[in-house]
N, C-alpha and C. Protein backbone atom coordinates (compact mmCIF):
# COMPACT_ATOMS: atom_id res chain seq x y z
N UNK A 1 30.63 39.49 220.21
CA UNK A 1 31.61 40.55 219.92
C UNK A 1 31.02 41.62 219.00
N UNK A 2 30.19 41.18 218.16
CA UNK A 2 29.60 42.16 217.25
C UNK A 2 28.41 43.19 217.83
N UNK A 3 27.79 42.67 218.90
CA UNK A 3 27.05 43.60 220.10
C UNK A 3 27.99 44.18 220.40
N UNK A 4 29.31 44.41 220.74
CA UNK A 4 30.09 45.37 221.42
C UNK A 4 30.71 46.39 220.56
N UNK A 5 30.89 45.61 219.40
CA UNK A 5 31.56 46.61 218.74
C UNK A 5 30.18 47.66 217.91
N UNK A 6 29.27 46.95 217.57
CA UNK A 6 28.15 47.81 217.87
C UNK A 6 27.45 48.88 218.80
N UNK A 7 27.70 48.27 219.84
CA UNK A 7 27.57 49.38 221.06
C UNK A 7 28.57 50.46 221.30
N UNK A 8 30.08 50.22 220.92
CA UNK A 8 30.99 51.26 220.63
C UNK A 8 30.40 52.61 219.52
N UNK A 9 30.32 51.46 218.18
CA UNK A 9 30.26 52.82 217.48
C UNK A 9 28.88 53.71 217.85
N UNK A 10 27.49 52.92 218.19
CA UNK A 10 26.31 53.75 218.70
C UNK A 10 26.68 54.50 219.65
N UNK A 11 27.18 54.44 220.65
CA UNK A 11 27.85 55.51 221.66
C UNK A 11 28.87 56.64 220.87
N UNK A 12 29.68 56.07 220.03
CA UNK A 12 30.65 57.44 219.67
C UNK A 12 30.00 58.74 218.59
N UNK A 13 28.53 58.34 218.85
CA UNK A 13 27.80 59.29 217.55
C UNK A 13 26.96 60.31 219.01
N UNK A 14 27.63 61.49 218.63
CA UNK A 14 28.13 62.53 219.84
C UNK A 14 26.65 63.38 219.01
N UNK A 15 26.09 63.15 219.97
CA UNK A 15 24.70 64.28 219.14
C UNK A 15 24.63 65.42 219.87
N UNK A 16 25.44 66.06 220.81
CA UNK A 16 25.75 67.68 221.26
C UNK A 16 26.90 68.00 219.95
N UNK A 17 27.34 67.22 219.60
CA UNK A 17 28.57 67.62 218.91
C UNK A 17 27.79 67.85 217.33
N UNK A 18 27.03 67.03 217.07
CA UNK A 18 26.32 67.07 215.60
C UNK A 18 25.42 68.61 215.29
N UNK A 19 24.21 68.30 216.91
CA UNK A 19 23.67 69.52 216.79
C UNK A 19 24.66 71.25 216.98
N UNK A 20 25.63 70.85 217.64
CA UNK A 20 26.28 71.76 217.80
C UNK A 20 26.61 72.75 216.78
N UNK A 21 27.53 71.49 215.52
CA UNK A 21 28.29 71.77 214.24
C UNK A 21 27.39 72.05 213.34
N UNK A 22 25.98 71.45 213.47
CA UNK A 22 25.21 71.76 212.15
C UNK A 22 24.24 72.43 212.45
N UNK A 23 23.46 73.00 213.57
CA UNK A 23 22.60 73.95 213.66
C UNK A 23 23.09 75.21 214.40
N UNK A 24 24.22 75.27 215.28
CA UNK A 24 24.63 76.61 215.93
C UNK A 24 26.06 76.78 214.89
N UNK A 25 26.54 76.31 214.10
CA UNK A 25 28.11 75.89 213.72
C UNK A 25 29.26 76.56 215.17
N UNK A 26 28.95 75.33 215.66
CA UNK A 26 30.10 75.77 216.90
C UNK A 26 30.68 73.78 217.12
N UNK A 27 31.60 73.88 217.64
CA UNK A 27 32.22 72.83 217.91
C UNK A 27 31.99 72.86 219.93
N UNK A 28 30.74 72.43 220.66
CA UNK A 28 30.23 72.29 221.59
C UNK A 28 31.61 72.12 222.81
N UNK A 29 32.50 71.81 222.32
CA UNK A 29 33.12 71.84 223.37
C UNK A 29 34.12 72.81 223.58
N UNK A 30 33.96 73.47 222.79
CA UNK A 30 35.14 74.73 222.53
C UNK A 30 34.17 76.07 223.72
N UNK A 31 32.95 75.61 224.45
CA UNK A 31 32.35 76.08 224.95
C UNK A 31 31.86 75.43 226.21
N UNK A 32 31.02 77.18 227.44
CA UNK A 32 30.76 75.99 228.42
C UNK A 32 31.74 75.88 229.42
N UNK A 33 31.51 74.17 229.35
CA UNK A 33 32.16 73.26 230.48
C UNK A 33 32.78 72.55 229.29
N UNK A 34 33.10 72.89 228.54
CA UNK A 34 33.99 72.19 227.53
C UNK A 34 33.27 70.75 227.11
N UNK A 35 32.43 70.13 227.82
CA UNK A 35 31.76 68.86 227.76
C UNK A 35 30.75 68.49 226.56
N UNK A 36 30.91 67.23 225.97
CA UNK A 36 29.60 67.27 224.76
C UNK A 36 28.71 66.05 225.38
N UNK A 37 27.83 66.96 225.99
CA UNK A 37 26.65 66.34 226.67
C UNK A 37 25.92 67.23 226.68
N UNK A 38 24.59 66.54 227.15
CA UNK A 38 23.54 67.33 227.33
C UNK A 38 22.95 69.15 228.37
N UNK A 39 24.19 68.47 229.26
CA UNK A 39 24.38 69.15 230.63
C UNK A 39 24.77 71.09 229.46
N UNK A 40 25.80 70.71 229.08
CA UNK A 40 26.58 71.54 228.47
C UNK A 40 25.69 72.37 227.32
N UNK A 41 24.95 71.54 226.79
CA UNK A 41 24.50 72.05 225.44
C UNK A 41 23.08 72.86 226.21
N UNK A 42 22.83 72.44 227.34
CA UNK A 42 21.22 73.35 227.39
C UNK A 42 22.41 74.62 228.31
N UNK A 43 23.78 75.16 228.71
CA UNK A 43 24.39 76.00 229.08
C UNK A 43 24.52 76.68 227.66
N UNK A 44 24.82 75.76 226.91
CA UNK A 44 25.49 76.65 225.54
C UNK A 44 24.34 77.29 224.43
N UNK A 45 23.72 76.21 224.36
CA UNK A 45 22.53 75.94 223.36
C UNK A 45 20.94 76.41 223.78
N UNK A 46 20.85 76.48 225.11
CA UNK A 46 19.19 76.37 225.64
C UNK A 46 18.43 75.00 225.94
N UNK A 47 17.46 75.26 226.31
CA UNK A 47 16.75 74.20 226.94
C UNK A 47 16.58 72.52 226.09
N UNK A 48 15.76 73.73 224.14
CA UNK A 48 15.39 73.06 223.16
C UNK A 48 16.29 71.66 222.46
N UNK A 49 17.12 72.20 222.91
CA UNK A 49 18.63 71.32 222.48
C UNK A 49 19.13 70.43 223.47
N UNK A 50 19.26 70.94 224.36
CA UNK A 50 19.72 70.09 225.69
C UNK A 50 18.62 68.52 226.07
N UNK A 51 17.51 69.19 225.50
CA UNK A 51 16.28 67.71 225.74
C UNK A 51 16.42 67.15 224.60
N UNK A 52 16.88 67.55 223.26
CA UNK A 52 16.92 66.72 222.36
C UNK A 52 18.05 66.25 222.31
N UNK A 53 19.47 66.40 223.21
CA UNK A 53 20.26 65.70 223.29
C UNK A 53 20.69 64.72 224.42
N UNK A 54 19.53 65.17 225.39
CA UNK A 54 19.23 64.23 226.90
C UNK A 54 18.40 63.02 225.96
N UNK A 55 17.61 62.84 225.11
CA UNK A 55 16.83 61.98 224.63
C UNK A 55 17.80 61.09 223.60
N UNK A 56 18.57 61.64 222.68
CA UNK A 56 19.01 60.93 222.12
C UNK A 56 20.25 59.76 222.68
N UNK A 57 20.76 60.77 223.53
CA UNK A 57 21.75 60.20 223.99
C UNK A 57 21.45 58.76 225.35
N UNK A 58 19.97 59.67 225.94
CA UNK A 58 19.35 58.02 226.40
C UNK A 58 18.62 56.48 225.82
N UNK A 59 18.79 57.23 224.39
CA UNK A 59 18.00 55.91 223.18
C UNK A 59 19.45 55.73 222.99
N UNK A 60 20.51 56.20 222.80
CA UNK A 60 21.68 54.95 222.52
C UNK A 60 21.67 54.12 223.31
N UNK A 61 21.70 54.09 224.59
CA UNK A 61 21.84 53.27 225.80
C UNK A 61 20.94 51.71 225.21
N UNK A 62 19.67 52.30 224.96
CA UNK A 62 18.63 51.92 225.28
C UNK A 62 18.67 50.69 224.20
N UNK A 63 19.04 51.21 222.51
CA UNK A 63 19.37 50.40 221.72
C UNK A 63 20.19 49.43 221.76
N UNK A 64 21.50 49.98 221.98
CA UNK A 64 22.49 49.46 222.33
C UNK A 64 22.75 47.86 223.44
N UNK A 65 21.58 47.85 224.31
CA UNK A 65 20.83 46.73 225.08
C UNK A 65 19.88 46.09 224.32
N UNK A 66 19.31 46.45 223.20
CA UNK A 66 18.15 46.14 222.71
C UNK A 66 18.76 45.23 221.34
N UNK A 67 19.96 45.74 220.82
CA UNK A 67 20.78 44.85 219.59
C UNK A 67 21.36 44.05 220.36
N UNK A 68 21.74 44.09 221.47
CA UNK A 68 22.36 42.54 221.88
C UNK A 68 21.16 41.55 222.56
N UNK A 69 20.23 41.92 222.66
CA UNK A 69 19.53 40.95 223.10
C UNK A 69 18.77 40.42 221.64
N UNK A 70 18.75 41.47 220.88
CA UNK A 70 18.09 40.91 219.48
C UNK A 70 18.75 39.81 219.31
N UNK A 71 20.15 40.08 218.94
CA UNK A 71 21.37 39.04 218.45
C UNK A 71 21.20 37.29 219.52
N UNK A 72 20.91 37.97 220.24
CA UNK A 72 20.76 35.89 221.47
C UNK A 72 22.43 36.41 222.32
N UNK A 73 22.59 37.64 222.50
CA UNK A 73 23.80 37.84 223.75
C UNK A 73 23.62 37.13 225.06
N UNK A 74 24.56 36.55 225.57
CA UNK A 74 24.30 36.18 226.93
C UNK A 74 23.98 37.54 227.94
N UNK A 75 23.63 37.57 229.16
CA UNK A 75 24.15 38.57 229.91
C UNK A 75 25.33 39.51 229.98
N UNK A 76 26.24 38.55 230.05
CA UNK A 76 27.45 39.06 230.18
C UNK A 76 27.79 39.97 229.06
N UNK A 77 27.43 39.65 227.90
CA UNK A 77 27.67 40.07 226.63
C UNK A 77 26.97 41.20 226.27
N UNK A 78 25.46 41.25 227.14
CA UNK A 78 25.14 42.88 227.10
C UNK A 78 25.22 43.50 227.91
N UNK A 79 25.95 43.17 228.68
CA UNK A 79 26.56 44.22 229.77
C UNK A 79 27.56 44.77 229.20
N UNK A 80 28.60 43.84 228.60
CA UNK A 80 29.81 44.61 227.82
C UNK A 80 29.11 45.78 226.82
N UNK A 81 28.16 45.37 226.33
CA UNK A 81 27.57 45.99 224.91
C UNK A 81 27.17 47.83 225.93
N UNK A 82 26.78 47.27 227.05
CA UNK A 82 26.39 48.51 227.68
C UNK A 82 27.51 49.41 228.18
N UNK A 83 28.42 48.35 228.40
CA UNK A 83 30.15 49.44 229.24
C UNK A 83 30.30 49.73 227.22
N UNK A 84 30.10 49.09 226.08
CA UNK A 84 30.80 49.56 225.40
C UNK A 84 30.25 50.93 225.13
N UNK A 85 28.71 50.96 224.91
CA UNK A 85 27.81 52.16 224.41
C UNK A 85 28.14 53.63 225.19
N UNK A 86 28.21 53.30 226.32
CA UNK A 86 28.71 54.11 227.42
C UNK A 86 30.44 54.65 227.24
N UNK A 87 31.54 53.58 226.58
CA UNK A 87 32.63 54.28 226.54
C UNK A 87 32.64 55.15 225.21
N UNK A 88 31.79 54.70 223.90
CA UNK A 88 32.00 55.44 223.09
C UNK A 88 31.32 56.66 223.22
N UNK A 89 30.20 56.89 223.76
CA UNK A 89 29.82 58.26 224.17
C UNK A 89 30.84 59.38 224.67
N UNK A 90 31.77 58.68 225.67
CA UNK A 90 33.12 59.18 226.43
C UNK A 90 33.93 59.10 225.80
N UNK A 91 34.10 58.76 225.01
CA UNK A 91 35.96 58.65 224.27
C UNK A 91 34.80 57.86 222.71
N UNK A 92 34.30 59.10 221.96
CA UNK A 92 33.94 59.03 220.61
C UNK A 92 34.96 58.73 219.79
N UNK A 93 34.91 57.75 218.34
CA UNK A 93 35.96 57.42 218.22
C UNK A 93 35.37 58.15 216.73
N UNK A 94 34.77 59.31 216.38
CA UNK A 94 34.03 59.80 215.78
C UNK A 94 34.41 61.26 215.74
N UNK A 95 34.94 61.61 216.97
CA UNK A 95 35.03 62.85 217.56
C UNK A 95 36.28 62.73 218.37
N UNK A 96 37.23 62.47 217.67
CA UNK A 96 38.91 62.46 218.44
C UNK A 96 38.79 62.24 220.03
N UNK A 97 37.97 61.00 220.08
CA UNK A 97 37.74 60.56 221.68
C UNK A 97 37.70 61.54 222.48
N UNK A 98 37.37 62.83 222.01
CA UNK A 98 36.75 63.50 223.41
C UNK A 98 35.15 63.58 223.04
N UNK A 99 34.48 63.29 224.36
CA UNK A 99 33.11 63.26 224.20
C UNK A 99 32.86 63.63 225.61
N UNK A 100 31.67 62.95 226.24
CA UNK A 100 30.88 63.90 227.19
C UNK A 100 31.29 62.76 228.38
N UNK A 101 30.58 62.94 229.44
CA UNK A 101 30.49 61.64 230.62
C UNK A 101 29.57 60.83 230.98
N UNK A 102 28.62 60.65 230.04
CA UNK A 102 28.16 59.23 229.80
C UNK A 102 26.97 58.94 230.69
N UNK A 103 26.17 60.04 231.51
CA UNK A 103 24.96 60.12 232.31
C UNK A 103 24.02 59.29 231.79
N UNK A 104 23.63 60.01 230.48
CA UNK A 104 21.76 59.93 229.93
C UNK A 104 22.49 58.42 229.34
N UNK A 105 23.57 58.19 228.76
CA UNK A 105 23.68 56.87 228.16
C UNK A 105 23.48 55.82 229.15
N UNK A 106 24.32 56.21 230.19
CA UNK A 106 24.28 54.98 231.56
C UNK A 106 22.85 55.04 231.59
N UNK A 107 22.15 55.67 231.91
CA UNK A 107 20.50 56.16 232.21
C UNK A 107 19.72 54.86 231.60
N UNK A 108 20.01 55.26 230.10
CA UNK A 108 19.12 54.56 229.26
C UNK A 108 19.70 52.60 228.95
N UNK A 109 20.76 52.38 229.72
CA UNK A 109 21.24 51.48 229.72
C UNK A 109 20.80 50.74 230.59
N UNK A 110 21.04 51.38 231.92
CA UNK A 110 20.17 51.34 233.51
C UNK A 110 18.81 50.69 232.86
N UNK A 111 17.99 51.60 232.64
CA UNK A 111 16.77 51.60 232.64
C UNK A 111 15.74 50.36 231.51
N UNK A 112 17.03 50.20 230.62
CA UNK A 112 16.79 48.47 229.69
C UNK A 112 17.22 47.41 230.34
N UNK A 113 18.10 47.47 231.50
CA UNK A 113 18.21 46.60 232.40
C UNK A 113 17.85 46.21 233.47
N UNK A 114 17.74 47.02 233.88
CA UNK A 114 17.18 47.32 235.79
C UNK A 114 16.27 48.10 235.87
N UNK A 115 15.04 48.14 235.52
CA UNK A 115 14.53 49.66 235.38
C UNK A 115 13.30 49.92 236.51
N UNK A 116 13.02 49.12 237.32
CA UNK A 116 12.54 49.21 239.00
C UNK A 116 13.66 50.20 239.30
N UNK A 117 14.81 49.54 239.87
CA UNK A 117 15.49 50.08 240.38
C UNK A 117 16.64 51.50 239.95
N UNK A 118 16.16 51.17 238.48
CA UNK A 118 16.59 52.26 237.87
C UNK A 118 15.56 53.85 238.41
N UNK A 119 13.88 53.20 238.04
CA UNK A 119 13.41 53.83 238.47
C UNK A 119 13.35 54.42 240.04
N UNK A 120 13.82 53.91 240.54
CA UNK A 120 13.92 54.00 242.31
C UNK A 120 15.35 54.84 242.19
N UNK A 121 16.04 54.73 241.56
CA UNK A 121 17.63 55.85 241.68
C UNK A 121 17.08 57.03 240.64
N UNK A 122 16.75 57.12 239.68
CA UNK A 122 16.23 58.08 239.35
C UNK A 122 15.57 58.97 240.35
N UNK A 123 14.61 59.01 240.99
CA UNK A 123 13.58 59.52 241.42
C UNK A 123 14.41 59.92 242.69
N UNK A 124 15.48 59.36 243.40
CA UNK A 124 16.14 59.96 244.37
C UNK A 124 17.29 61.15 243.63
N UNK A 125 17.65 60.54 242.71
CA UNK A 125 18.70 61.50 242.32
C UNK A 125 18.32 62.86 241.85
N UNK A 126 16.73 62.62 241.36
CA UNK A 126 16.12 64.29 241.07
C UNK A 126 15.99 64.87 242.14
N UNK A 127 15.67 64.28 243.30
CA UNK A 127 15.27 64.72 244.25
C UNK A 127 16.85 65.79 244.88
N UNK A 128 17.51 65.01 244.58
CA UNK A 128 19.04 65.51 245.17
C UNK A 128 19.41 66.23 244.56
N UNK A 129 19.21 66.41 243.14
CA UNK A 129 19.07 67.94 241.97
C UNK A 129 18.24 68.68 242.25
N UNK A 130 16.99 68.60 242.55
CA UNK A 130 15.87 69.74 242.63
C UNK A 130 16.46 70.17 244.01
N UNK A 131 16.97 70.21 245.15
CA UNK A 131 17.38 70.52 246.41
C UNK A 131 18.68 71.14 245.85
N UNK A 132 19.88 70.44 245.58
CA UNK A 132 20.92 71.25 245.48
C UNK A 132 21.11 72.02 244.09
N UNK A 133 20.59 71.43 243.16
CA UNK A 133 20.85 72.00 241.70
C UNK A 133 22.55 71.80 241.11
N UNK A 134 22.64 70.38 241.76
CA UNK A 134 24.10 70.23 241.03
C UNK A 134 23.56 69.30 240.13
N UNK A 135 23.93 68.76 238.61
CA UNK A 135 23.41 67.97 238.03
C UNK A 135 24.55 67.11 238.16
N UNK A 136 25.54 67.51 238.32
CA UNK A 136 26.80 66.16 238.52
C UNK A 136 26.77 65.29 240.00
N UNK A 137 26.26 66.11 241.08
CA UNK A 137 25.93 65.18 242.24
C UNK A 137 24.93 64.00 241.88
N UNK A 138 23.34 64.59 241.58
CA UNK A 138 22.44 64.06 241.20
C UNK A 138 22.75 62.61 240.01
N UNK A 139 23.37 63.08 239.25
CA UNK A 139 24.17 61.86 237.96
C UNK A 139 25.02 61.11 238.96
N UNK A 140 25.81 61.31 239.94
CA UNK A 140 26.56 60.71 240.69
C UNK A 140 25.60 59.33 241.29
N UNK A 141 24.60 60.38 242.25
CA UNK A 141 23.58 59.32 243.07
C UNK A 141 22.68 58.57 242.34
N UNK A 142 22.38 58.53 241.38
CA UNK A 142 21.45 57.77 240.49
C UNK A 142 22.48 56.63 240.02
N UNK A 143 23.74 57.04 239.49
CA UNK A 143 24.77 55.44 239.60
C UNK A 143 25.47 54.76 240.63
N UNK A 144 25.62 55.47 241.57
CA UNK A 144 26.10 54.72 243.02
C UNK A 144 24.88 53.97 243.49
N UNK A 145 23.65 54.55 243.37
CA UNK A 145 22.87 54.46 244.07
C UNK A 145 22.05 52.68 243.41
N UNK A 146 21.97 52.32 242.20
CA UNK A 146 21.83 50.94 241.35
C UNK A 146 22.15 49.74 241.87
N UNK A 147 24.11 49.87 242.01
CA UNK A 147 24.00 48.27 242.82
C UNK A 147 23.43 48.11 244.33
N UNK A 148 23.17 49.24 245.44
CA UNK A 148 22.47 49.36 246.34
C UNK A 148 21.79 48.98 246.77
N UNK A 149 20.89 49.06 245.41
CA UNK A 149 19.64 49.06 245.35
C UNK A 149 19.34 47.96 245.06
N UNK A 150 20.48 46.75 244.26
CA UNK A 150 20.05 45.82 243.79
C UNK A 150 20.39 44.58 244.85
N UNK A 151 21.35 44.86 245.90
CA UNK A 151 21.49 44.20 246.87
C UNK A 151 20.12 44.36 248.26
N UNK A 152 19.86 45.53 248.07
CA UNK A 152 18.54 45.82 248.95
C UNK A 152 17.80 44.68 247.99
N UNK A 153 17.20 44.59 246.59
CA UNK A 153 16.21 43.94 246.21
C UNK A 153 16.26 42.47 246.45
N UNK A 154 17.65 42.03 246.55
CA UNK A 154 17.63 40.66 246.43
C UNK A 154 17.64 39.88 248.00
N UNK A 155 18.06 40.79 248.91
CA UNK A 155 18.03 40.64 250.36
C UNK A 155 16.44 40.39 251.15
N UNK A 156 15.49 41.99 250.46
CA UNK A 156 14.43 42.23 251.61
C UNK A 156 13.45 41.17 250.42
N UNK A 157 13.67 40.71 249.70
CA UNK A 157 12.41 40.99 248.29
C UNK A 157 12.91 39.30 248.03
N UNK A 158 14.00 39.23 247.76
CA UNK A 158 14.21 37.92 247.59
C UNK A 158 14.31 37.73 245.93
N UNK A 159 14.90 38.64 245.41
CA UNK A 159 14.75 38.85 243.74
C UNK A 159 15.61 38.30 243.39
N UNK A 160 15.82 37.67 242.57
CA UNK A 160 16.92 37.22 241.43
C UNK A 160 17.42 38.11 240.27
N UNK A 161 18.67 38.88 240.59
CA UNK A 161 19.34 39.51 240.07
C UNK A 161 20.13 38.92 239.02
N UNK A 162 20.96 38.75 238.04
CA UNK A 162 21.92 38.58 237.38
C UNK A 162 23.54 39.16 237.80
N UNK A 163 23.75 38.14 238.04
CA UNK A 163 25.32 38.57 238.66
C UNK A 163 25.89 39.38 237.52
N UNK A 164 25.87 39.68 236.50
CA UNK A 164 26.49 40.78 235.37
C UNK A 164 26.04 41.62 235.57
N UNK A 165 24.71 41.93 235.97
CA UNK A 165 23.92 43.20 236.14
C UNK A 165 24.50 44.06 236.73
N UNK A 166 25.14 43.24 238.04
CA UNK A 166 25.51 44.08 239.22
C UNK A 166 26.59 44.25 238.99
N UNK A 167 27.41 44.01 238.73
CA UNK A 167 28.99 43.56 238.50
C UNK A 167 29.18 45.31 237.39
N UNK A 168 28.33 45.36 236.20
CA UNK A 168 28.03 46.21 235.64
C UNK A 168 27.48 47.41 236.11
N UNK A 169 26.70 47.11 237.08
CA UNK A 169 26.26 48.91 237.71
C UNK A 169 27.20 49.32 238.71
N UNK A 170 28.31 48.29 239.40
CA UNK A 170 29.17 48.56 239.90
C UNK A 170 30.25 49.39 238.84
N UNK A 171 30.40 48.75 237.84
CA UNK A 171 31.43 49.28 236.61
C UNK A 171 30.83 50.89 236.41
N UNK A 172 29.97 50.74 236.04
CA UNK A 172 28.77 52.22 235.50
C UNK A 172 29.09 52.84 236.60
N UNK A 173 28.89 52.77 238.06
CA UNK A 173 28.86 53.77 238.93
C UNK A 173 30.45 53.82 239.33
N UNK A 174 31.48 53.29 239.37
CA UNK A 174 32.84 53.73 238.77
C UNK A 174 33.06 54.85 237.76
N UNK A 175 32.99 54.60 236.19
CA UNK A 175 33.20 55.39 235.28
C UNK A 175 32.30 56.77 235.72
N UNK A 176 31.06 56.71 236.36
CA UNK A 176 30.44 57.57 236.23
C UNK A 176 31.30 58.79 237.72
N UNK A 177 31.39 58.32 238.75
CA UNK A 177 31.98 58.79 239.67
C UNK A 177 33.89 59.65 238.85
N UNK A 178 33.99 58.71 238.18
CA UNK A 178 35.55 58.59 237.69
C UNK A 178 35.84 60.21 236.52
N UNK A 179 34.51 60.19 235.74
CA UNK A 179 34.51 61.19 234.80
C UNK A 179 33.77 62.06 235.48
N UNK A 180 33.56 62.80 237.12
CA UNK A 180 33.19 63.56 238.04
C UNK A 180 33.71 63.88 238.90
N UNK A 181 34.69 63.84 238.28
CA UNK A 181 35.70 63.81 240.06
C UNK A 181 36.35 65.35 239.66
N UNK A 182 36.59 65.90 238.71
CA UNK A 182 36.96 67.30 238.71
C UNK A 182 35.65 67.87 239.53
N UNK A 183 34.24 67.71 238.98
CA UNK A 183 32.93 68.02 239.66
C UNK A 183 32.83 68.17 241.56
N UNK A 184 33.44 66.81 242.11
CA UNK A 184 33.23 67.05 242.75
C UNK A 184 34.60 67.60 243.70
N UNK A 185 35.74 68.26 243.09
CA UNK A 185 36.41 69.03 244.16
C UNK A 185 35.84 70.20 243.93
N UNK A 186 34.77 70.49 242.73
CA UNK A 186 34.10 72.14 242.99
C UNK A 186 33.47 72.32 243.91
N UNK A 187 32.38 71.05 243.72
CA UNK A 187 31.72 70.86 245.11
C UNK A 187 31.97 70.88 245.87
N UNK A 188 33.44 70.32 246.65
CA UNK A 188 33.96 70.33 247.64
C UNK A 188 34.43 71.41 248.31
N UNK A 189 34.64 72.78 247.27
CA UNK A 189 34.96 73.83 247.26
C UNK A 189 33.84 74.87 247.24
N UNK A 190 32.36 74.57 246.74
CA UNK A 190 31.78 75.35 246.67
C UNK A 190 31.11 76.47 245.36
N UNK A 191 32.19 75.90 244.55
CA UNK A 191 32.18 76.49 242.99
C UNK A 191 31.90 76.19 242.06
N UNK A 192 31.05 74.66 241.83
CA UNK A 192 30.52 74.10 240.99
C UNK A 192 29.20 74.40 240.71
N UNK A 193 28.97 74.97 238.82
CA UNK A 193 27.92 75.56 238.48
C UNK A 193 26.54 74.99 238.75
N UNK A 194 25.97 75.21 239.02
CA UNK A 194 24.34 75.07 239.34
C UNK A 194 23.07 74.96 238.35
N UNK A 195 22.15 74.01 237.90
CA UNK A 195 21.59 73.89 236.86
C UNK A 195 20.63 75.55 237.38
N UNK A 196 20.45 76.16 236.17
CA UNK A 196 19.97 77.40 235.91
C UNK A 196 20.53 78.41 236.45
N UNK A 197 21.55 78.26 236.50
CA UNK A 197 22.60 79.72 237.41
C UNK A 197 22.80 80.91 235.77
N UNK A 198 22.84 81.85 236.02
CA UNK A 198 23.45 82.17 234.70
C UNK A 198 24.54 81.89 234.36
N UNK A 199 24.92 82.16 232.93
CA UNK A 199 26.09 81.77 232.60
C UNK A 199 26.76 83.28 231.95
N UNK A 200 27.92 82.99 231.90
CA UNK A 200 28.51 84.84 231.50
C UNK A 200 28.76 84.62 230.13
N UNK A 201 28.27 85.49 229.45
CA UNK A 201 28.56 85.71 227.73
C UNK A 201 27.21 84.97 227.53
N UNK A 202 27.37 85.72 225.87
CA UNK A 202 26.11 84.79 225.41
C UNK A 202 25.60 83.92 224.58
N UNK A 203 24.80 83.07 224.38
CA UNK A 203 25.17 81.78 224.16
C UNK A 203 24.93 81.99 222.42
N UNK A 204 25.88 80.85 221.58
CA UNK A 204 26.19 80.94 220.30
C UNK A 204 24.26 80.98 219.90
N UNK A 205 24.29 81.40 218.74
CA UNK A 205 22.90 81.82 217.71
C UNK A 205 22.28 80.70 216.74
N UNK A 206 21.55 79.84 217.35
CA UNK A 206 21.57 78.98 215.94
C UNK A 206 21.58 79.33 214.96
N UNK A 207 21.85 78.51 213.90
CA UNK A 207 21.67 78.97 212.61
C UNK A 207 19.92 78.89 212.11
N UNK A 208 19.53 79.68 211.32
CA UNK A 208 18.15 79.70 210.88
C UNK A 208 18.02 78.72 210.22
């Protein structure tokens, strides 16, 4: 239990929202796509910011798997630790539970767990960004795409999976689909922004 509630509060420490307030003084979601993620902050912020908040926000994941296995967690128990790291990113309890949708965290969660196959959904899902330039499709297919992948491994390959694993990238590619679903009726429509499209107005000034 103490892996989870650990993995809560490491997820609710909103680092678009930190860099936001203390180097641009803007409250990141009052901008944008309203979102405090990474996606948002290289729209609001620039590139410089957006990778230092794609990075941080994939070392919570990453930790967050890494303290429950320190502790002697069963499986099951860091999988929760991983749905927890992942909800506090989304519903910060730090940041009046609004926070971002939980990509680079799932990512770095993915990738302490599964990380073949993490690596194998990664590498399709850029592929499906560098072609369309939606970053919410691409985040989509990299978590649908996990338990897939993990039933392909254990079928052609003969791998021994962990039934939590999957059970969990099933959960992950839920929430992740679930906090995209405004995303994809743009898509569906045609009107959903495009990584490097411009954006109108201009973006807040860091502070020196």
């Amino acid at each position: 239990m103490a892996a989870i509630l650990i993995g809560y509060l490491l997820g609710s420490i909103s680092f678009s929202m930190i860099i936001g307030r203390y180097f641009a003084g803007i409250d990141i979601r009052d901008h944008g796509s309203g979102n405090a993620g990474a996606t948002n902050t290289l729209r609001v912020l620039g590139p410089k910011w957006a990778a230092t908040v794609l990075l941080l926000d994939l070392m919570k994941g990453v930790f967050a798997v890494l303290i429950a296995r320190w502790i002697g967690a069963t499986d099951t128990f860091v999988v929760l630790t991983g749905v927890a790291v992942i909800a506090g990113h989304n519903w910060p309890l730090f940041f009046n539970f609004r926070g971002g949708k939980g990509v680079a965290t799932t990512i770095g969660v993915m990738f302490s767990l599964l990380p073949l196959e993490a690596t194998a959904a990664a590498i399709i899902g850029l592929i499906v960004l560098a072609f369309t330039r939606y970053v919410s499709l691409g985040s989509m297919v990299f978590a649908t795409l996990i338990p897939l992948l993990i039933v392909l491994a254990e079928t052609m390959f003969d791998w021994e999976i962990s039934r939590a694993y999957l059970v969990f990238s099933v959960v992950a590619a839920v929430m992740t689909i679930w906090r995209h679903r405004a995303n994809i009726g743009r898509i569906a429509k045609g009107n959903e922004s495009k990584l490097g499209a411009k954006r109108q107005g201009q973006q807040p000034s860091p502070r020196a």
